[in-house]
Protein backbone atom coordinates (compact mmCIF):
# COMPACT_ATOMS: atom_id res chain seq x y z
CA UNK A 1 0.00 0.00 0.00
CA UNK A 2 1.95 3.24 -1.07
CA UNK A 3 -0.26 6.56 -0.60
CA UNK A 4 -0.22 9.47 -2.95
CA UNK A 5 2.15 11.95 -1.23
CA UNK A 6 2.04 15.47 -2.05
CA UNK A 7 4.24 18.65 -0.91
CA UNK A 8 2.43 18.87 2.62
CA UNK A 9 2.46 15.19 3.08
CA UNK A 10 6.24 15.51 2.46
CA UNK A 11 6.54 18.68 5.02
CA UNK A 12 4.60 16.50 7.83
CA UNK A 13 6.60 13.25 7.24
CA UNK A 14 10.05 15.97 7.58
CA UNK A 15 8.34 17.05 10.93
CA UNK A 16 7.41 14.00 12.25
CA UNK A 17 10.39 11.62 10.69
CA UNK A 18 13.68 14.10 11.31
CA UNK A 19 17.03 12.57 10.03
CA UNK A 20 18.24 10.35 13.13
CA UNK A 21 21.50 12.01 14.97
CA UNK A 22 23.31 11.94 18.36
CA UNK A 23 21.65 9.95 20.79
CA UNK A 24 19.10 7.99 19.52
CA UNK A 25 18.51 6.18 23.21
CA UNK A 26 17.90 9.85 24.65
CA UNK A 27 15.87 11.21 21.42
CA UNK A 28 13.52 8.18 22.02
CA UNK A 29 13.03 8.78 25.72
CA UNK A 30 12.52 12.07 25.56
CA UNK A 31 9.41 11.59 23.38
CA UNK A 32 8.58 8.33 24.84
CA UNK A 33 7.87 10.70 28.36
CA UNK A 34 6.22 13.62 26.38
CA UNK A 35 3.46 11.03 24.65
CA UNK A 36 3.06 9.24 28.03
CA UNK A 37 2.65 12.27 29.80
CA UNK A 38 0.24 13.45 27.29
CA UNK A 39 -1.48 10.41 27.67
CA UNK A 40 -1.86 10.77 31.31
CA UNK A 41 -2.73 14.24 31.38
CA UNK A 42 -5.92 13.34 29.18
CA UNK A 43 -7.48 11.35 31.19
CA UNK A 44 -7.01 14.05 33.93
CA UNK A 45 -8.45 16.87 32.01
CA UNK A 46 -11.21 15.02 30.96
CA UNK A 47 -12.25 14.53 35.07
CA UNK A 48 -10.73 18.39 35.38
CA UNK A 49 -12.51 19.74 33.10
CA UNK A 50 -15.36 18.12 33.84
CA UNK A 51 -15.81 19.03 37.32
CA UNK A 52 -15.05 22.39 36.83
CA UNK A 53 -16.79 23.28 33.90
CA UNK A 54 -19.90 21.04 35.20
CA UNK A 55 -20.23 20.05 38.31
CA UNK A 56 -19.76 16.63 40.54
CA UNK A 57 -22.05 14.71 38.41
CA UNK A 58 -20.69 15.39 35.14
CA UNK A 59 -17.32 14.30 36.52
CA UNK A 60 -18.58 11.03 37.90
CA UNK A 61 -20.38 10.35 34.65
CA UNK A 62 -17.03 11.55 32.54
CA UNK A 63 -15.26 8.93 35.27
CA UNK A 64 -17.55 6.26 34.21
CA UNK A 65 -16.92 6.61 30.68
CA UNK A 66 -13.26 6.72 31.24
CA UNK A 67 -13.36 3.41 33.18
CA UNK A 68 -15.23 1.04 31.28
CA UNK A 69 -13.92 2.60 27.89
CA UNK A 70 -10.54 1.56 29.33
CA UNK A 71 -11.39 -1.91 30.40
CA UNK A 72 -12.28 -2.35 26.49
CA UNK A 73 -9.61 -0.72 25.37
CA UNK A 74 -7.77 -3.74 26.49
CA UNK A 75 -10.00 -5.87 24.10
CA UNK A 76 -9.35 -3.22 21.26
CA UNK A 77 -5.74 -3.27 21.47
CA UNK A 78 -4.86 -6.76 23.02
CA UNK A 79 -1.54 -5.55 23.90
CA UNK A 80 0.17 -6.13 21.27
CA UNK A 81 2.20 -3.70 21.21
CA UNK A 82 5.34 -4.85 22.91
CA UNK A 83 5.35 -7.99 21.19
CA UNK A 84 4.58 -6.35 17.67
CA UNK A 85 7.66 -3.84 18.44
CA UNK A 86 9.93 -6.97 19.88
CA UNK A 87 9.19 -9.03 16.37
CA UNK A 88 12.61 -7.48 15.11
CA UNK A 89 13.24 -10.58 12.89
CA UNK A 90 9.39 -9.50 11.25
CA UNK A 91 8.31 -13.24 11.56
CA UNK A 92 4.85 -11.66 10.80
CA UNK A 93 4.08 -9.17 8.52
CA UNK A 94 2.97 -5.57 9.22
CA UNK A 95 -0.71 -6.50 7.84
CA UNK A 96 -0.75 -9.51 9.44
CA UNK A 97 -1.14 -7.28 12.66
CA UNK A 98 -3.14 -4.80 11.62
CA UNK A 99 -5.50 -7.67 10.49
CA UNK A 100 -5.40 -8.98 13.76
CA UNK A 101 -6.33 -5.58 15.41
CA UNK A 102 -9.19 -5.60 13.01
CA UNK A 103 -10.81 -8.83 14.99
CA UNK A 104 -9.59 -7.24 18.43
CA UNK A 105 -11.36 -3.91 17.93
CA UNK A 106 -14.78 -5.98 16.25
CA UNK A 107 -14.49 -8.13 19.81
CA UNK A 108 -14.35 -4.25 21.59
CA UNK A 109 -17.26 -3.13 19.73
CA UNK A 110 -19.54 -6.87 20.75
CA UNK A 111 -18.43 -6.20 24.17
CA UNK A 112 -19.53 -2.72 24.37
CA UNK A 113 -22.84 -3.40 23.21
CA UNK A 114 -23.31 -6.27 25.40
CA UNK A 115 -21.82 -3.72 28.50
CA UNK A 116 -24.79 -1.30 27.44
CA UNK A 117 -27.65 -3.84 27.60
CA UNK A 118 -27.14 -5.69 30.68
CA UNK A 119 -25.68 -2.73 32.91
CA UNK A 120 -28.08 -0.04 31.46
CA UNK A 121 -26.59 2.73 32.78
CA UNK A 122 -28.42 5.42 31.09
CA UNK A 123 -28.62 7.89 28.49
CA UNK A 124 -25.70 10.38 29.92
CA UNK A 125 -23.62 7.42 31.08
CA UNK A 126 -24.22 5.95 28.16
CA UNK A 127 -23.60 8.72 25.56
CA UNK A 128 -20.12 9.58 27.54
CA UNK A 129 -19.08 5.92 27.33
CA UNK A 130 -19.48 5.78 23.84
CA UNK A 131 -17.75 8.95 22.65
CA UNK A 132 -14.94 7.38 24.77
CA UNK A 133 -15.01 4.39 23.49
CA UNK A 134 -14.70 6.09 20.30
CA UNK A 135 -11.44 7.61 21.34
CA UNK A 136 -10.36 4.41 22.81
CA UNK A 137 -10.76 2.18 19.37
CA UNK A 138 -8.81 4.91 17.40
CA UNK A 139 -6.08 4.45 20.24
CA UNK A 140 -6.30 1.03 19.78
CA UNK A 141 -6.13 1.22 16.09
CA UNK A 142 -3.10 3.31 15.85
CA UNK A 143 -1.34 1.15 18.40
CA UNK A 144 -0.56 -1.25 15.44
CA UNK A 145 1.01 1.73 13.74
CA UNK A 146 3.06 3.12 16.88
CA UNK A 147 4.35 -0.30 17.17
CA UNK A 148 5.50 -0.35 13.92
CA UNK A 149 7.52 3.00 14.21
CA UNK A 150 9.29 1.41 17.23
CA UNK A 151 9.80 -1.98 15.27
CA UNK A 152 11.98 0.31 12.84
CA UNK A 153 13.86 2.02 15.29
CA UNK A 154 11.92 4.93 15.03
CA UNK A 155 9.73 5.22 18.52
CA UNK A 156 10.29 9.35 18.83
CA UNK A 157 8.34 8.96 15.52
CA UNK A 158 5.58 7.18 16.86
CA UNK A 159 5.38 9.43 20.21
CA UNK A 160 5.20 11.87 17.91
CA UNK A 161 1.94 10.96 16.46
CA UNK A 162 0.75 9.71 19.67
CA UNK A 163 1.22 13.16 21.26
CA UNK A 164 -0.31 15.33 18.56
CA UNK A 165 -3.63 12.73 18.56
CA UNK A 166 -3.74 13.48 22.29
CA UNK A 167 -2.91 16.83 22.09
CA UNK A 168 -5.43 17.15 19.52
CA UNK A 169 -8.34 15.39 21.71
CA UNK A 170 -7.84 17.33 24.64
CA UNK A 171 -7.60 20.74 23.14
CA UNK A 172 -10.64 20.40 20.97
CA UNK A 173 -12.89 18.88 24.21
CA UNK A 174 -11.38 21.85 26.09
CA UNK A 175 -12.55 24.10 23.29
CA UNK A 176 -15.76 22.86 22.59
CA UNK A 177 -16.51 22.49 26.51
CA UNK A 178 -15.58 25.91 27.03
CA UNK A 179 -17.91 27.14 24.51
CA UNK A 180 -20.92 24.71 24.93
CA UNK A 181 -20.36 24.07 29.00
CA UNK A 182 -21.75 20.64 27.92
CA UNK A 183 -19.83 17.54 28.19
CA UNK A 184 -21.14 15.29 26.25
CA UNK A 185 -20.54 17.52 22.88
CA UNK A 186 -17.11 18.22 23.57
CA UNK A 187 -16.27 14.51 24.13
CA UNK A 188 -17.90 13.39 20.96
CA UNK A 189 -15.64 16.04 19.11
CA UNK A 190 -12.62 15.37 20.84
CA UNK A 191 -12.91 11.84 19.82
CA UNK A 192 -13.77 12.62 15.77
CA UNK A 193 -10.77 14.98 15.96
CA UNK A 194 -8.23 11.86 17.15
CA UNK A 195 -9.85 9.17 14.89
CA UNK A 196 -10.01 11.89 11.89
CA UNK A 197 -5.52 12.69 12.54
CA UNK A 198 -4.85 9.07 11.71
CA UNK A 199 -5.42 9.93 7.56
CA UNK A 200 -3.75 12.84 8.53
CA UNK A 201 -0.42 11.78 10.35
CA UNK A 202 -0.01 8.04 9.88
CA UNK A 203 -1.16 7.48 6.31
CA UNK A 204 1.75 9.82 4.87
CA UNK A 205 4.09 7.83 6.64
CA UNK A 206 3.63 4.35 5.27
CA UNK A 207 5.43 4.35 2.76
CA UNK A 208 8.61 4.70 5.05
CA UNK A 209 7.72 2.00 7.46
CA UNK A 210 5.87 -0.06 5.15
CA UNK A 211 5.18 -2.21 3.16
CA UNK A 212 1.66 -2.68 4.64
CA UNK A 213 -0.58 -5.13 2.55
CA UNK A 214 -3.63 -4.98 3.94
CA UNK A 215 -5.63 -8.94 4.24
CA UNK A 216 -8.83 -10.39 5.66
CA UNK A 217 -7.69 -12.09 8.64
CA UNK A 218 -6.19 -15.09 8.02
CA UNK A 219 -4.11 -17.92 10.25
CA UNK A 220 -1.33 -15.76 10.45
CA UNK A 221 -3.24 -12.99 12.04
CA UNK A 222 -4.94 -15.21 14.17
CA UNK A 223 -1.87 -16.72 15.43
CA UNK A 224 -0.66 -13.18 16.65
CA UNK A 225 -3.69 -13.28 18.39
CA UNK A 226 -3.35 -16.34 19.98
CA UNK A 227 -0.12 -15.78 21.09
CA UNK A 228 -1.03 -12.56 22.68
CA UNK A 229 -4.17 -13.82 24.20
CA UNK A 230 -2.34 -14.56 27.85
CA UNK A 231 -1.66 -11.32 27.66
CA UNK A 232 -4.06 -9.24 26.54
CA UNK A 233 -6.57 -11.13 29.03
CA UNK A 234 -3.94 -10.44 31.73
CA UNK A 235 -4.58 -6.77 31.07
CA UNK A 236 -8.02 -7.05 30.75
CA UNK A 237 -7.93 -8.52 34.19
CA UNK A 238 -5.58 -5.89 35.31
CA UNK A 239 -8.10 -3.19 34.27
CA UNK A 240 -10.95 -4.95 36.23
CA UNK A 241 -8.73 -4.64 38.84
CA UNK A 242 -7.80 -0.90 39.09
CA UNK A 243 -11.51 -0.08 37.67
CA UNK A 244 -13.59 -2.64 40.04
CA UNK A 245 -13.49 -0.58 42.69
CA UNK A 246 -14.74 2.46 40.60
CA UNK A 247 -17.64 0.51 39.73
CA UNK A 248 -18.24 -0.18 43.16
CA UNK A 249 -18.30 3.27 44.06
CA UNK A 250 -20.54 4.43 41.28
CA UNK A 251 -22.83 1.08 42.52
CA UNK A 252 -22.98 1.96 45.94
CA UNK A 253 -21.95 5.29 46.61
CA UNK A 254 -23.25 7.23 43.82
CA UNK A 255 -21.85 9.43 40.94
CA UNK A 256 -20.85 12.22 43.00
CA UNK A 257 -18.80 9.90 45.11
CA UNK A 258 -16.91 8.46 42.45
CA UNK A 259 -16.06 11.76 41.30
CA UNK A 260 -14.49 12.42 44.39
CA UNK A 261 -13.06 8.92 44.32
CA UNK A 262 -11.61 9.32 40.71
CA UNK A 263 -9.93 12.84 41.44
CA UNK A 264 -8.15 10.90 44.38
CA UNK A 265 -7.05 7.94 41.77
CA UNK A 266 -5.61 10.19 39.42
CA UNK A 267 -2.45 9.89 41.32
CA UNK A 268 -2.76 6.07 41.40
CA UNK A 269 -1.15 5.81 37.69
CA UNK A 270 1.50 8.76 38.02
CA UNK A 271 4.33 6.30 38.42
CA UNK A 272 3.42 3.75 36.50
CA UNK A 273 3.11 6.09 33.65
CA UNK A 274 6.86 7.26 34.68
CA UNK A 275 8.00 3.83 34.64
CA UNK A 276 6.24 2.84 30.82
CA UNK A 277 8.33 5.99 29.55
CA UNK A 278 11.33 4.49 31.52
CA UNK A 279 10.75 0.99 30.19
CA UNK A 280 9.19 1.41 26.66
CA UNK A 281 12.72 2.94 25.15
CA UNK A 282 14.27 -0.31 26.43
CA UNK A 283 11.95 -3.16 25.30
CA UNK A 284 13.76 -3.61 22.02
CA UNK A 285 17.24 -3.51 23.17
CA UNK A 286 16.10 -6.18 26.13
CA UNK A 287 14.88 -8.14 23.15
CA UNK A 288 17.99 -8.03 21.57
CA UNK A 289 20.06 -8.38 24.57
CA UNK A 290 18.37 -11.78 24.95
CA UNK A 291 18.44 -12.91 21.27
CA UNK A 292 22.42 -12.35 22.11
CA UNK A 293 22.32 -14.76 25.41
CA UNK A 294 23.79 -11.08 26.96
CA UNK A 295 22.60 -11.63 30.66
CA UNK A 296 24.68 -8.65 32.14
CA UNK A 297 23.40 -6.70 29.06
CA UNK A 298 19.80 -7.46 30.15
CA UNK A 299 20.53 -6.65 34.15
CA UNK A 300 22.18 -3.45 33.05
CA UNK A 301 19.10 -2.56 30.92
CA UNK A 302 16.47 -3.61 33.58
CA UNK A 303 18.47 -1.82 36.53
CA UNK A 304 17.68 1.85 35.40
CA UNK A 305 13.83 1.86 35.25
CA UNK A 306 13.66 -0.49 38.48
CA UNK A 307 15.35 1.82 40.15
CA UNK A 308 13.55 4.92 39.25
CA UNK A 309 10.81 3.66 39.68
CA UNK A 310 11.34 3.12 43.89
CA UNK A 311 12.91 6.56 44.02
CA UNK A 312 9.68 7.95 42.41
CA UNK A 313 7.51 5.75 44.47
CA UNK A 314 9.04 6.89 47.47
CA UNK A 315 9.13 10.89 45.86
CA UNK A 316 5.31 10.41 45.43
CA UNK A 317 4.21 9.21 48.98
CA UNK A 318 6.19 12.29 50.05
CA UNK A 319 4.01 14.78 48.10
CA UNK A 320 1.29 13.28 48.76
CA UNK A 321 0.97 13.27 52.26
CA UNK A 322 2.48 16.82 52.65
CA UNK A 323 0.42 18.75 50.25
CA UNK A 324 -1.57 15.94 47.70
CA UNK A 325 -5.21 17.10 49.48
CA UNK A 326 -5.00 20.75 48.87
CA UNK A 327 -3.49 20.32 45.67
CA UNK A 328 -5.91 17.88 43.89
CA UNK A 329 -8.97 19.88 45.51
CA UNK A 330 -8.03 23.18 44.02
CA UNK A 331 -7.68 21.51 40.61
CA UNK A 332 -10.53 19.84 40.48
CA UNK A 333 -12.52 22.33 42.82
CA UNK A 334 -14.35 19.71 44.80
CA UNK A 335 -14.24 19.13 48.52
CA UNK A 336 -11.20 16.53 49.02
CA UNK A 337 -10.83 17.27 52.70
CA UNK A 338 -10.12 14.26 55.14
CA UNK A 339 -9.22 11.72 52.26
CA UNK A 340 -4.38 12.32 52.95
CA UNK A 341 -4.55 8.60 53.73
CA UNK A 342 -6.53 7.34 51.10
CA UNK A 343 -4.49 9.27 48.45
CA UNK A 344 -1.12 7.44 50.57
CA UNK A 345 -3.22 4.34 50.05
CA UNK A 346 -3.63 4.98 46.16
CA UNK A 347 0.51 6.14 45.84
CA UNK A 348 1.58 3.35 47.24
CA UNK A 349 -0.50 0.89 45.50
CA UNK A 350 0.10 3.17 42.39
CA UNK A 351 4.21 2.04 43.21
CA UNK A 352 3.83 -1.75 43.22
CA UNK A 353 1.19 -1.12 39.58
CA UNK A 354 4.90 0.07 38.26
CA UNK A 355 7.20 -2.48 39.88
CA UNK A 356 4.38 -5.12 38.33
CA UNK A 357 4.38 -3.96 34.68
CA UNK A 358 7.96 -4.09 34.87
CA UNK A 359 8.00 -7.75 35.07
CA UNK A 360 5.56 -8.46 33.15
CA UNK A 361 7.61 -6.62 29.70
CA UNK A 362 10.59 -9.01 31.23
CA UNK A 363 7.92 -11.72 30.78
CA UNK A 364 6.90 -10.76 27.75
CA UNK A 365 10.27 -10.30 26.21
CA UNK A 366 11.33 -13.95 27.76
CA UNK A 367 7.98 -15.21 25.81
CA UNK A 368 6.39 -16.34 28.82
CA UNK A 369 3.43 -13.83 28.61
CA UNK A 370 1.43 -17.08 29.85
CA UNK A 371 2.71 -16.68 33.21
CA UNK A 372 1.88 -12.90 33.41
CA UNK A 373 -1.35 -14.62 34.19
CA UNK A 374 -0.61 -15.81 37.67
CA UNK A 375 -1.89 -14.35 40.15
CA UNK A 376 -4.22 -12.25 38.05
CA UNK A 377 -7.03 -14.43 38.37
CA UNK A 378 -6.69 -14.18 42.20
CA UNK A 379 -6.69 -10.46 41.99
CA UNK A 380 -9.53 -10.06 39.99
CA UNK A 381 -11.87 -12.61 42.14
CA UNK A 382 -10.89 -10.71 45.35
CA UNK A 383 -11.76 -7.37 43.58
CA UNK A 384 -15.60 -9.08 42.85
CA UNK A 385 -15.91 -9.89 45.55
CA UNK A 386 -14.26 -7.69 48.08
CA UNK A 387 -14.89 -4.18 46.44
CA UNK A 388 -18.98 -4.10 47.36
CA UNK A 389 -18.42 -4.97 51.10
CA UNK A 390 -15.52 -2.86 51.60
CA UNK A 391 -16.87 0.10 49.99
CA UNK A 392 -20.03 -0.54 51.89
CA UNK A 393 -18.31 -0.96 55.25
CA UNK A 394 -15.80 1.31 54.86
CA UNK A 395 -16.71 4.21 52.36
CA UNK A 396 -13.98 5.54 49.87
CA UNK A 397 -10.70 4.22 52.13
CA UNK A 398 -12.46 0.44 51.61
CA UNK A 399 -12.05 1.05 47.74
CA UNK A 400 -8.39 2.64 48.14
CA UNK A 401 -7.58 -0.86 50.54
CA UNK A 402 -9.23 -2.82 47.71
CA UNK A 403 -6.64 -1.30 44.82
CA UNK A 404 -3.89 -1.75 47.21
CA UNK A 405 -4.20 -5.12 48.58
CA UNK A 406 -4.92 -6.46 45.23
CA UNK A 407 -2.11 -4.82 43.49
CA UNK A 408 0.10 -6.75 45.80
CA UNK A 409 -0.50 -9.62 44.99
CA UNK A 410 -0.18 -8.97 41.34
CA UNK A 411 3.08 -7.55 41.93
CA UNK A 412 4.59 -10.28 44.50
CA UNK A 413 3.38 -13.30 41.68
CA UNK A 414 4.28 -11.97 38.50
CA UNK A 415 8.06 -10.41 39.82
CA UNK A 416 8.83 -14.36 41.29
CA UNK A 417 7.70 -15.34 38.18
CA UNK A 418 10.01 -12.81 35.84
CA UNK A 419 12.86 -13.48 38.34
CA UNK A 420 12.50 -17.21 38.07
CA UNK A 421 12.50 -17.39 33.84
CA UNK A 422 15.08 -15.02 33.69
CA UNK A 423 17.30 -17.01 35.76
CA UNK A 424 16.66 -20.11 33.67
CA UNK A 425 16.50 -18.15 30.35
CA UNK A 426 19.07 -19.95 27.64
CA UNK A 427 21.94 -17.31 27.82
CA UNK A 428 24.34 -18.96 25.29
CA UNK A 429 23.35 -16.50 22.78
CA UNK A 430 20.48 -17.99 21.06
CA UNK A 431 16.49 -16.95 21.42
CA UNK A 432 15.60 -18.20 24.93
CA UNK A 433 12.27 -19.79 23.25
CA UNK A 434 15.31 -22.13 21.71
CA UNK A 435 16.13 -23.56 24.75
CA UNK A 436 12.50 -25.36 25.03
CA UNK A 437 12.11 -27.97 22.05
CA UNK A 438 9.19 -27.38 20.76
CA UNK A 439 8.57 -23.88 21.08
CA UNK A 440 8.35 -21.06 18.45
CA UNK A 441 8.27 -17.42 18.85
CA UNK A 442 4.87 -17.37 18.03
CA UNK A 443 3.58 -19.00 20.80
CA UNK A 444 3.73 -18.30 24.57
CA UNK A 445 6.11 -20.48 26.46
CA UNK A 446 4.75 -22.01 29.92
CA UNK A 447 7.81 -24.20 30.72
């Protein structure tokens, strides 16, 4: 597929693909932590924005949206990212991925409908969700893309997209808020403007990361899906996690609790999105470190998000017991008082979300995205069935206990698990899916 380029086309692919110079390691985290930080920050002026430019409702029902769009975001993209971007030998084509998005995103849109007509959760609810959800499947979409700039070496090219989409989303809903003071308007716009950039950013650049041949899927697409099933259901399962006790809130508290609730949790991702910037530079020379058999290579790589990560963790409990109340209340302008400890609750548990993810790209690298499942399973029951009766006993700190107590035992599994493969990994300096007759690189690994 080679699009019809013309002299803007060529001006925007100059902007967005600059000849590569100097220090390619530092270009690519610099723009790895400006599209993660723009994707952080839109999430948080979507609540922002909504609370202050509506009132406690609107933000619970913009909080809603936000958390079950999410949770099907994770059927819409199927993380396949990582493994896509790791595929440096291109055992699969670029379509063959994109045609395996294309049965991902149809399995989003099935489970959205099916979300709508059991939970009913009416018309606003329901009208927010689904301009989100919009947002979320172009996300999702374009992941396949992003992960094909970072195949080629090229990931400040694919943050570079990622943060003008976001960009792009949050200024128009900002815009059309501020003009309409409705919300539901200004998050059906946001998400046409983000779908509408991909003709305009990605499609000139195919031709320079291509070729892509686009295909019905076929066995080949299905076996990218296959092998990143464990996965992407380990993520969907994460998401129930971190969003069950939302849901609970919204259940049994109301909307105007979880508002309150959701301005508190915005701190509950802040290092986790630090350590994705920290790790995502690094998952294709871990990749290659362990094609080599280099285990000090792969130590040496690991060492540097690990251990920002604690000394952010740490940073962030700081904060957020010494000013995190006064702070998050003046941005969002609702009444946060007597809630320090649950937002030290949500920090911490925010630390061991980081430390988990961590292991489970070392996983995932390793092939043994299987085992990222451990645990999860566990997590996600006691979520079910813990988050009602805590929230009910115990208000908004029994949803704060809920995401902490769960996110340890995510943590403590899948890090013995990481620790355990790497150990036995086959470091003689052939693929470490080698060492296990059998096995391909298309498949997970549960040896």
């Amino acid at each position: 597929m080679t699009p019809v380029s013309g002299p803007g086309d060529r001006r925007l692919v100059r902007l967005l693909l600059p000849p590569v110079g100097g220090n390619g390691l530092l270009r690519d985290t610099v723009w790895n932590a400006v599209s993660n930080a723009g994707m952080a920050a839109l999430g948080f002026f979507v609540l922002m924005l909504a609370a202050r430019l509506g009132d406690a409702y609107w933000c619970g029902v913009a909080a809603l949206g936000l958390a079950m769009s999410q949770q099907l975001y994770t059927l819409g993209n199927f993380t396949m990212q990582s493994y896509q971007a790791s595929d440096v030998a291109e055992r699969r084509s670029f379509g063959d991925y994109v045609a395996a998005k294309a049965v991902s995103l149809s399995a989003m849109a099935a489970a959205a409908a099916v979300w709508i007509a059991v939970a009913s959760p009416g018309p606003d609810k329901t009208a927010a969700f689904l301009a989100l959800l919009v947002y979320q499947a172009s996300e999702a979409f374009s992941n396949a893309f992003f992960a094909r700039y970072q195949q080629k070496g090229r990931l400040d090219t694919a943050c570079r997209v990622r943060f003008a989409k976001t960009a792009a989303f949050v200024l128009v809903y900002a815009g059309v808020f501020a003009a309409t003071r409705r919300l539901l308007p200004a998050l059906a716009a946001a998400a046409a403007a983000h779908a509408g950039l991909f003709f305009v950013l990605d499609r000139p650049l195919l031709r320079h990361f291509g070729p892509l041949r686009p295909h019905a899927p076929d066995r080949a697409a299905f076996s990218v899906l296959a092998a990143c099933a464990p996965i992407a259901f380990n993520s969907f399962l994460l998401m129930y996690v971190n969003n069950g006790p939302k849901f609970a809130v919204d259940r049994v508290l109301g909307t105007e609790k979880l508002a309150v609730f959701s301005a508190l949790f915005v701190v509950f991702f802040a290092v986790s999105v630090c350590s994705d910037f920290l790790m995502n530079p690094q998952v294709v020379p871990l990749a290659d470190a362990v094609r080599r058999g280099d285990r000090a290579g792969a130590v040496r790589i690991l060492a540097r998000p690990l251990a920002a990560v604690l000394a952010l963790a740490a940073a962030g409990c700081a904060a957020a017991a010494a000013a995190g109340i006064p702070f998050l209340g003046w941005l969002f302008g609702l009444d946060l008082a007597g809630n320090r400890r649950i937002l030290c609750l949500l920090v911490g548990g925010g630390g061991l979300l980081a430390l988990y993810q961590l292991s489970l790209v070392v996983l995932i690298v390793l092939r043994k995205q299987f085992w990222g499942m451990a645990g999860m399973g566990a997590a996600a029951a006691f979520v079910f069935f813990a988050a009602g009766p805590l929230v009910r006993d115990r208000g908004l700190a029994g949803a704060a206990w809920c995401s902490l107590l769960a996110v340890s035992v995510l943590f403590a599994v899948s890090a013995g698990f990481a620790l355990f493969f790497f150990l036995r990994a086959n470091w003689t300096g052939r693929p470490v899916y080698g060492s296990i007759p059998g096995n391909s690189p298309d498949t997970p690994t549960d040896a």
